[in-house]
N, C-alpha and C. Protein backbone atom coordinates (compact mmCIF):
# COMPACT_ATOMS: atom_id res chain seq x y z
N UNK A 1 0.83 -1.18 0.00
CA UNK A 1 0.00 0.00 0.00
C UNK A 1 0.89 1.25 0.00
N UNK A 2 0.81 2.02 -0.69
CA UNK A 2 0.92 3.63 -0.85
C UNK A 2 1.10 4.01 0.14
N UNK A 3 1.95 5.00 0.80
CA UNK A 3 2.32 5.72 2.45
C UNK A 3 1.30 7.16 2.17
N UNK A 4 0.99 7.68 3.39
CA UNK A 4 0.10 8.40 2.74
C UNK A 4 1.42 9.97 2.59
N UNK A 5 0.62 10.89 1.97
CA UNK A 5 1.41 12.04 1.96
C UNK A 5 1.36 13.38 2.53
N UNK A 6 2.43 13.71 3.34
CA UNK A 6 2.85 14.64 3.83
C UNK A 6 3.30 16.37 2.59
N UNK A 7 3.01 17.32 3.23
CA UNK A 7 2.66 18.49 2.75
C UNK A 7 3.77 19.14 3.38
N UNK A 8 4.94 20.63 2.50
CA UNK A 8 5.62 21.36 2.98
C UNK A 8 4.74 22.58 2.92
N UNK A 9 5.43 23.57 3.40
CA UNK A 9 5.16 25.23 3.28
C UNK A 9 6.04 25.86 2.74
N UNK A 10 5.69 26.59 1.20
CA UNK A 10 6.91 27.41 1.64
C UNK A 10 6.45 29.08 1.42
N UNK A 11 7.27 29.98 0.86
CA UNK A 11 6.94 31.15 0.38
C UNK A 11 8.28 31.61 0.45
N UNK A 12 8.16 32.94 -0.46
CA UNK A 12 9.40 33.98 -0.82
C UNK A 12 9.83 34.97 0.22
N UNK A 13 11.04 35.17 0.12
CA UNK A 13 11.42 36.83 1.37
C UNK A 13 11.43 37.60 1.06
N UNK A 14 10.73 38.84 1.77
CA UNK A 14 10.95 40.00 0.87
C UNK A 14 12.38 39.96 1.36
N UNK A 15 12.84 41.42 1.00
CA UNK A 15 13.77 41.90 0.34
C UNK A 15 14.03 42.88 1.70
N UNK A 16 15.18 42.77 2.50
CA UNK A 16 15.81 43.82 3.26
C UNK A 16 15.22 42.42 4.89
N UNK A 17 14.47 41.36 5.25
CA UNK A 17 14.40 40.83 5.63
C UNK A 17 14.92 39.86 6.24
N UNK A 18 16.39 39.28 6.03
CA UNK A 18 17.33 38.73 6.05
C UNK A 18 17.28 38.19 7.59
N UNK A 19 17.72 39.17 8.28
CA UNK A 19 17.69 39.08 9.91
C UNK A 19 16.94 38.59 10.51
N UNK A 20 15.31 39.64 9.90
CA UNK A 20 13.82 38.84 10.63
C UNK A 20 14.14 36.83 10.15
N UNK A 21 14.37 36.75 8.92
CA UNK A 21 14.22 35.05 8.59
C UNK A 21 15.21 34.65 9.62
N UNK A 22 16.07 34.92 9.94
CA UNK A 22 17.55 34.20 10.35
C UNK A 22 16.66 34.06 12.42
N UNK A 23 16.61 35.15 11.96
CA UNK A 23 15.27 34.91 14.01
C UNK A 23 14.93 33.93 13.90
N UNK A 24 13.50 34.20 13.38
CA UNK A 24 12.07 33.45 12.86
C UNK A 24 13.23 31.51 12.84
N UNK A 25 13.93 31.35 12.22
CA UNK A 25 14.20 30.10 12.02
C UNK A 25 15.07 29.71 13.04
N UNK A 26 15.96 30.41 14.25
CA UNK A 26 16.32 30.09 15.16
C UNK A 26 15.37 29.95 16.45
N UNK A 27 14.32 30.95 16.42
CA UNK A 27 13.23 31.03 17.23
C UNK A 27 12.26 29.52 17.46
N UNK A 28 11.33 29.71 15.42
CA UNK A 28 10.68 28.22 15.65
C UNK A 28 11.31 26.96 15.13
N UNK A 29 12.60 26.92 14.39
CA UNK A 29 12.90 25.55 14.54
C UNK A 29 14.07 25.28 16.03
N UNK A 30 14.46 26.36 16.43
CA UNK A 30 15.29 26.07 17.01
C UNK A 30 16.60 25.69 16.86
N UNK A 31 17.35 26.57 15.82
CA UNK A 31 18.48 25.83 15.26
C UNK A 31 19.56 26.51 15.47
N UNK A 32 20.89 26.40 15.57
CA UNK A 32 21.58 27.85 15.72
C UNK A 32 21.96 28.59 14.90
N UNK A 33 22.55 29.70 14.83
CA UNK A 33 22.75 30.63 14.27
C UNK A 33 23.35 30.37 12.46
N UNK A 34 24.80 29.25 12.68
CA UNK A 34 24.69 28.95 10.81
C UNK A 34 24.21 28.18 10.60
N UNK A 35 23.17 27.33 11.24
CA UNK A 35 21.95 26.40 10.16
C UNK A 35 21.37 27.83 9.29
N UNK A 36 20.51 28.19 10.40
CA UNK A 36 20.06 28.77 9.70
C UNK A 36 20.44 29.91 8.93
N UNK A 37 21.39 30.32 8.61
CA UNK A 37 22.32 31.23 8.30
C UNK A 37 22.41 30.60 6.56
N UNK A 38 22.78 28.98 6.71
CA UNK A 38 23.06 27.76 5.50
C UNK A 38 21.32 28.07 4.61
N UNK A 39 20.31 27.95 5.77
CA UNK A 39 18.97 27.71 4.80
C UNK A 39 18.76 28.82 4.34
N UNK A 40 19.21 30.12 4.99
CA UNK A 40 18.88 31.79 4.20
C UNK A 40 20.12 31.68 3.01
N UNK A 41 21.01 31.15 2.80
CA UNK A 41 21.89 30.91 1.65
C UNK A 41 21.02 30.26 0.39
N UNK A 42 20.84 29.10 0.86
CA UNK A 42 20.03 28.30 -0.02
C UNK A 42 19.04 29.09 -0.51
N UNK A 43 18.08 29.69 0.15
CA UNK A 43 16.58 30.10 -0.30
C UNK A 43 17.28 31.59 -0.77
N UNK A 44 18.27 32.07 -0.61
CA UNK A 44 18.66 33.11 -2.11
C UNK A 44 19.26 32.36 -3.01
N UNK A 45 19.73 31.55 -3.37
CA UNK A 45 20.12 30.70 -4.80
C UNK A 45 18.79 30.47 -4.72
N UNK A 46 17.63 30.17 -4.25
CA UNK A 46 16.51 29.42 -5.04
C UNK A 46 15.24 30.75 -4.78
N UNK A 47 16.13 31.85 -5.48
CA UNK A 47 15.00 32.70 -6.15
C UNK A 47 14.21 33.10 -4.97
N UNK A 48 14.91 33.10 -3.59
CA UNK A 48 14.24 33.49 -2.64
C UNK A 48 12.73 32.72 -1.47
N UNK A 49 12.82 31.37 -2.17
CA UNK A 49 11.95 30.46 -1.41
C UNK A 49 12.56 29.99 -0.32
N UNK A 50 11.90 29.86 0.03
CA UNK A 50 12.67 29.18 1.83
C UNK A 50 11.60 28.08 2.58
N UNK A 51 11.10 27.22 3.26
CA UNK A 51 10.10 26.40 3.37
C UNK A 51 10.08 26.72 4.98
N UNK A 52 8.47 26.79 5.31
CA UNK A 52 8.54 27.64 6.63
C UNK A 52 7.68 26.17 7.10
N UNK A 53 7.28 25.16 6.25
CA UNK A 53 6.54 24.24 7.15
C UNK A 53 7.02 22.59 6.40
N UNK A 54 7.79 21.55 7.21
CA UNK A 54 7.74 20.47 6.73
C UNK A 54 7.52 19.42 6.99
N UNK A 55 6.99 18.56 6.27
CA UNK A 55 5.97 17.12 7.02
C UNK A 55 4.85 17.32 7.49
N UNK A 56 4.30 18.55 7.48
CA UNK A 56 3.01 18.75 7.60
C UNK A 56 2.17 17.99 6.92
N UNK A 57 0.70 18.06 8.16
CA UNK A 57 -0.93 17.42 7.89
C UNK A 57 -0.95 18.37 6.45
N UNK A 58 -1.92 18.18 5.91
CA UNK A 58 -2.67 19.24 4.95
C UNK A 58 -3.20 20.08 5.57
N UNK A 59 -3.74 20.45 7.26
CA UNK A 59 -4.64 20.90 7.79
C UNK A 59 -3.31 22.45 8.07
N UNK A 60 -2.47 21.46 9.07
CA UNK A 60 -0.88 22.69 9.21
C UNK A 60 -0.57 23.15 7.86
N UNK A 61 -0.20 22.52 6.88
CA UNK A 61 0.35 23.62 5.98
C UNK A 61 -0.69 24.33 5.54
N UNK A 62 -1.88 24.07 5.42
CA UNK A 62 -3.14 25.10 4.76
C UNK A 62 -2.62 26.42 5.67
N UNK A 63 -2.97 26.35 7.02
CA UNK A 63 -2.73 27.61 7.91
C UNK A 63 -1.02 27.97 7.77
N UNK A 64 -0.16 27.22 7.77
CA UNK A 64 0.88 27.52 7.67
C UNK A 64 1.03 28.73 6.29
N UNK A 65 0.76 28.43 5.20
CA UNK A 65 1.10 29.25 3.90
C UNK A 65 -0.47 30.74 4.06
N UNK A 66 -1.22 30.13 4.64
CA UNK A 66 -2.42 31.53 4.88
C UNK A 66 -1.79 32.46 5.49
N UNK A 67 -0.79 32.00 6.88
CA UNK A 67 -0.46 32.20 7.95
C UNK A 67 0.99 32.95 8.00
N UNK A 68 1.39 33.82 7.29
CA UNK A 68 3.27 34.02 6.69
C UNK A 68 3.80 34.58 8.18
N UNK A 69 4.85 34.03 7.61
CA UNK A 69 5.70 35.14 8.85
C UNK A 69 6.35 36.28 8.53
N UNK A 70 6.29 37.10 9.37
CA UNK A 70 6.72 38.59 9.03
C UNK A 70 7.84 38.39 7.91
N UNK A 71 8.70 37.83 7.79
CA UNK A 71 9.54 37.95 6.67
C UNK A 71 8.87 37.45 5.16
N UNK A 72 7.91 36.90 4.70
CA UNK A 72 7.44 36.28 3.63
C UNK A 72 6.86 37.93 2.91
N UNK A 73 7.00 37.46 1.72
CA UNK A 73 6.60 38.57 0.52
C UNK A 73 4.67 38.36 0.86
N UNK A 74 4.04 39.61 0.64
CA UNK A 74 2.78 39.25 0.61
C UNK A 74 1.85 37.97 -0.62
N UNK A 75 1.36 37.03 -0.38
CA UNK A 75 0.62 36.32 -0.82
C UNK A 75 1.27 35.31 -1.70
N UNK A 76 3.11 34.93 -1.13
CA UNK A 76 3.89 34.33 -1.61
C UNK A 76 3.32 32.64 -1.34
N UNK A 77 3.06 32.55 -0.29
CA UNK A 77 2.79 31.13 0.16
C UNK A 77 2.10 29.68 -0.57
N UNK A 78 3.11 28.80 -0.44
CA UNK A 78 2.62 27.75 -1.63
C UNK A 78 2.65 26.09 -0.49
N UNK A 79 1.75 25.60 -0.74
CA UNK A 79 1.69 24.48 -0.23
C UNK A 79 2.04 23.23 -1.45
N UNK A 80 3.35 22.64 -1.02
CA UNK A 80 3.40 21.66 -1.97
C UNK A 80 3.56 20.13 -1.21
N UNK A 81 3.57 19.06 -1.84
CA UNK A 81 3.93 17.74 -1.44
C UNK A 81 5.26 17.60 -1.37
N UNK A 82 5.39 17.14 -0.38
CA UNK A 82 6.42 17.30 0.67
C UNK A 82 7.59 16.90 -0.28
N UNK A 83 7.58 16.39 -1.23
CA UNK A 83 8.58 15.51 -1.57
C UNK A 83 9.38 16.83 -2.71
N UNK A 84 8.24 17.92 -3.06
CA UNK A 84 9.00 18.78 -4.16
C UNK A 84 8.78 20.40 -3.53
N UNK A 85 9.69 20.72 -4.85
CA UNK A 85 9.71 22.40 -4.08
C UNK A 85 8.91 23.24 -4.80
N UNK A 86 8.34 24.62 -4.76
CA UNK A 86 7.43 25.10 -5.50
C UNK A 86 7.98 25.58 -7.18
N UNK A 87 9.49 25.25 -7.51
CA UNK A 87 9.70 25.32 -8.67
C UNK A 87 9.70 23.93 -9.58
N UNK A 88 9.28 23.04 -8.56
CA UNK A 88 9.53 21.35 -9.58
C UNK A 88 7.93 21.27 -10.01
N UNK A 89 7.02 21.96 -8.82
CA UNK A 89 5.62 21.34 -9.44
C UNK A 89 4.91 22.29 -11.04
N UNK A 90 4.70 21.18 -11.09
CA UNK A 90 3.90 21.30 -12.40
C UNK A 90 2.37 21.93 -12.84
N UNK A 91 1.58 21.58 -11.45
CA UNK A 91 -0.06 22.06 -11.46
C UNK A 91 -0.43 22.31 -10.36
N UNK A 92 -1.56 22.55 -9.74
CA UNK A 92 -1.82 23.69 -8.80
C UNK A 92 -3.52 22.81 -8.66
N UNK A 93 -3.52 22.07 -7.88
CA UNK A 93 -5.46 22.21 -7.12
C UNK A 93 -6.17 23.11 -7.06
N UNK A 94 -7.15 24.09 -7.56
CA UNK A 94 -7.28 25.18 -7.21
C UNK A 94 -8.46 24.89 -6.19
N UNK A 95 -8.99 23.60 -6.01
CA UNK A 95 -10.05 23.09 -4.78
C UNK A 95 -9.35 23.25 -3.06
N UNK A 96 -7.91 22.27 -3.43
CA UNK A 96 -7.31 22.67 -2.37
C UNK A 96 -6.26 22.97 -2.24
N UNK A 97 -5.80 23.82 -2.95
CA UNK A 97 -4.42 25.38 -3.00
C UNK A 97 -2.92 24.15 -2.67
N UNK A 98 -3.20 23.16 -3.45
CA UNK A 98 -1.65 22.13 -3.26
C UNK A 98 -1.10 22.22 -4.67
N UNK A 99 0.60 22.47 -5.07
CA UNK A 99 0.77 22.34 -5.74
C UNK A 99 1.35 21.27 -6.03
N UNK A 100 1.72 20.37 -7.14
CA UNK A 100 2.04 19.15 -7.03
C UNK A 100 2.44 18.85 -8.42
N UNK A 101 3.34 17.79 -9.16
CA UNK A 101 3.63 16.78 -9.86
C UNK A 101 2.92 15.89 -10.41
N UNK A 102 2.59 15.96 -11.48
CA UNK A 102 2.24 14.37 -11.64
C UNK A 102 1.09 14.90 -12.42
N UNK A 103 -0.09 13.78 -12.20
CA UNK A 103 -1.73 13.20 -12.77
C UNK A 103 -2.76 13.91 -11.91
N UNK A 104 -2.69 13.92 -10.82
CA UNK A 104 -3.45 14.57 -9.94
C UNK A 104 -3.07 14.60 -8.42
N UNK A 105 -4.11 15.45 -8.21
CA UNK A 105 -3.73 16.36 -6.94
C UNK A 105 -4.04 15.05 -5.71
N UNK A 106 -2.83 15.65 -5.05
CA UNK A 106 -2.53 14.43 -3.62
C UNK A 106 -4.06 14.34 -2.73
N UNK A 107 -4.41 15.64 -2.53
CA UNK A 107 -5.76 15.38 -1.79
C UNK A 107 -7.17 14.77 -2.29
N UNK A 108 -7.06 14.89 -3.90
CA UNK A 108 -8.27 14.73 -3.89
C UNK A 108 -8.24 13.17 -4.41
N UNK A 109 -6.92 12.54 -4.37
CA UNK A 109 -6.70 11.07 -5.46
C UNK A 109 -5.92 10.18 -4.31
N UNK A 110 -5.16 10.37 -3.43
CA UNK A 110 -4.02 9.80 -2.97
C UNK A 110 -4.56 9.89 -1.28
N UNK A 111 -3.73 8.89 -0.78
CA UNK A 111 -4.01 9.33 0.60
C UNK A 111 -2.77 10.27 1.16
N UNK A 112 -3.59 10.80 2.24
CA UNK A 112 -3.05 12.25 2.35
C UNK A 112 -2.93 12.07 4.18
N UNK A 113 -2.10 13.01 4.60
CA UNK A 113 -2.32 13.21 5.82
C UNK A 113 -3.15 14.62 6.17
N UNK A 114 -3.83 14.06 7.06
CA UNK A 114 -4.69 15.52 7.36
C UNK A 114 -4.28 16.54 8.21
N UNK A 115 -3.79 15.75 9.04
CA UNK A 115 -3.12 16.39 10.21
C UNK A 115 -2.02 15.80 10.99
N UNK A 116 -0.71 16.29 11.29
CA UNK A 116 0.53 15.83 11.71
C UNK A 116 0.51 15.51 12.88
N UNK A 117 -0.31 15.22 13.48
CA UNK A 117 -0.91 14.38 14.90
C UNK A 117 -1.14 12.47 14.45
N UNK A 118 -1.12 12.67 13.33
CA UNK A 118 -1.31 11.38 12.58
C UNK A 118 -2.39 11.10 11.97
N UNK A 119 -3.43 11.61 11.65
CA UNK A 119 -5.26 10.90 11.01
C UNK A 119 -4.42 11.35 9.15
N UNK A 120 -5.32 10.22 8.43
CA UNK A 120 -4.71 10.60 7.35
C UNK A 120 -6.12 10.10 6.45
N UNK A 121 -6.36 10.33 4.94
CA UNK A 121 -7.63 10.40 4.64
C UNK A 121 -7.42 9.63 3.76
N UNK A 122 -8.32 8.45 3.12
CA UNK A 122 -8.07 7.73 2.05
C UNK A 122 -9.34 8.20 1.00
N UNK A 123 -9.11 9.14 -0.14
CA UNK A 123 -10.47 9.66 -0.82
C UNK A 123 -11.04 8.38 -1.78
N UNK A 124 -12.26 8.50 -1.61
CA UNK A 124 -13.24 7.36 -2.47
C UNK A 124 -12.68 6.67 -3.69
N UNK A 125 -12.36 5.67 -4.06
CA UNK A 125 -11.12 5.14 -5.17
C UNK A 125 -10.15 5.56 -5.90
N UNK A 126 -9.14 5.72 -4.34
CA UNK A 126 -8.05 5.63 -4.08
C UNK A 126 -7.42 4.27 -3.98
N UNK A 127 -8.14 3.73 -3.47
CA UNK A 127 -7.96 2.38 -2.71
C UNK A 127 -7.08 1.38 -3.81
């Protein structure tokens, strides 16, 4: 059987923000100063994306990407399957705001996790 699938967050920085991200990612992941120092490197080679939520339910990243943190560009926020970044996917759910790879969208075809507490949803022939 199919594992079900987990959801990232991500979105863009604005611009002069640097510091607020480098907080924000020592604050809620808890990391020190050059992790996150390494992931604000990365997310300027990648056009300024940075992923603010990972392994998320569908339920967390929905609020997660609604939800920006002071450093995110306004209405940057993209929810993708966990496995890609918002420049690999290909199409966009517009039912439920996931972007994704492939044939179809993880929530409405695949089993999905709903929430990172563990409940996960198997939609009507999926099976």
């Amino acid at each position: 059987m199919e594992s079900a699938t987990y959801f990232g967050g991500w979105c863009r920085m604005r611009e002069g923000t640097r510091a607020g991200f480098v907080k924000w990612m020592m604050k809620s992941r808890q990391v020190p100063v050059a992790e996150a120092l390494d992931v604000l490197r990365w997310g300027e080679k990648s056009d300024g994306w940075v992923q603010i939520g990972e392994q998320c339910g569908w339920v967390e990243a929905s609020e997660t990407v609604k939800n920006l943190p002071e450093f995110a560009a306004p209405n940057s926020g993209v929810m993708t399957m966990l496995e890609f970044t918002p420049w690999n996917c290909d199409k966009r759910c517009e039912v439920h705001g996931v972007s994704y790879l492939g044939a179809r969208c993880p929530v409405c075809f695949v089993r999905y996790v709903v929430s990172s507490v563990g409940v996960f949803h198997v939609p009507r022939g999926a099976t």
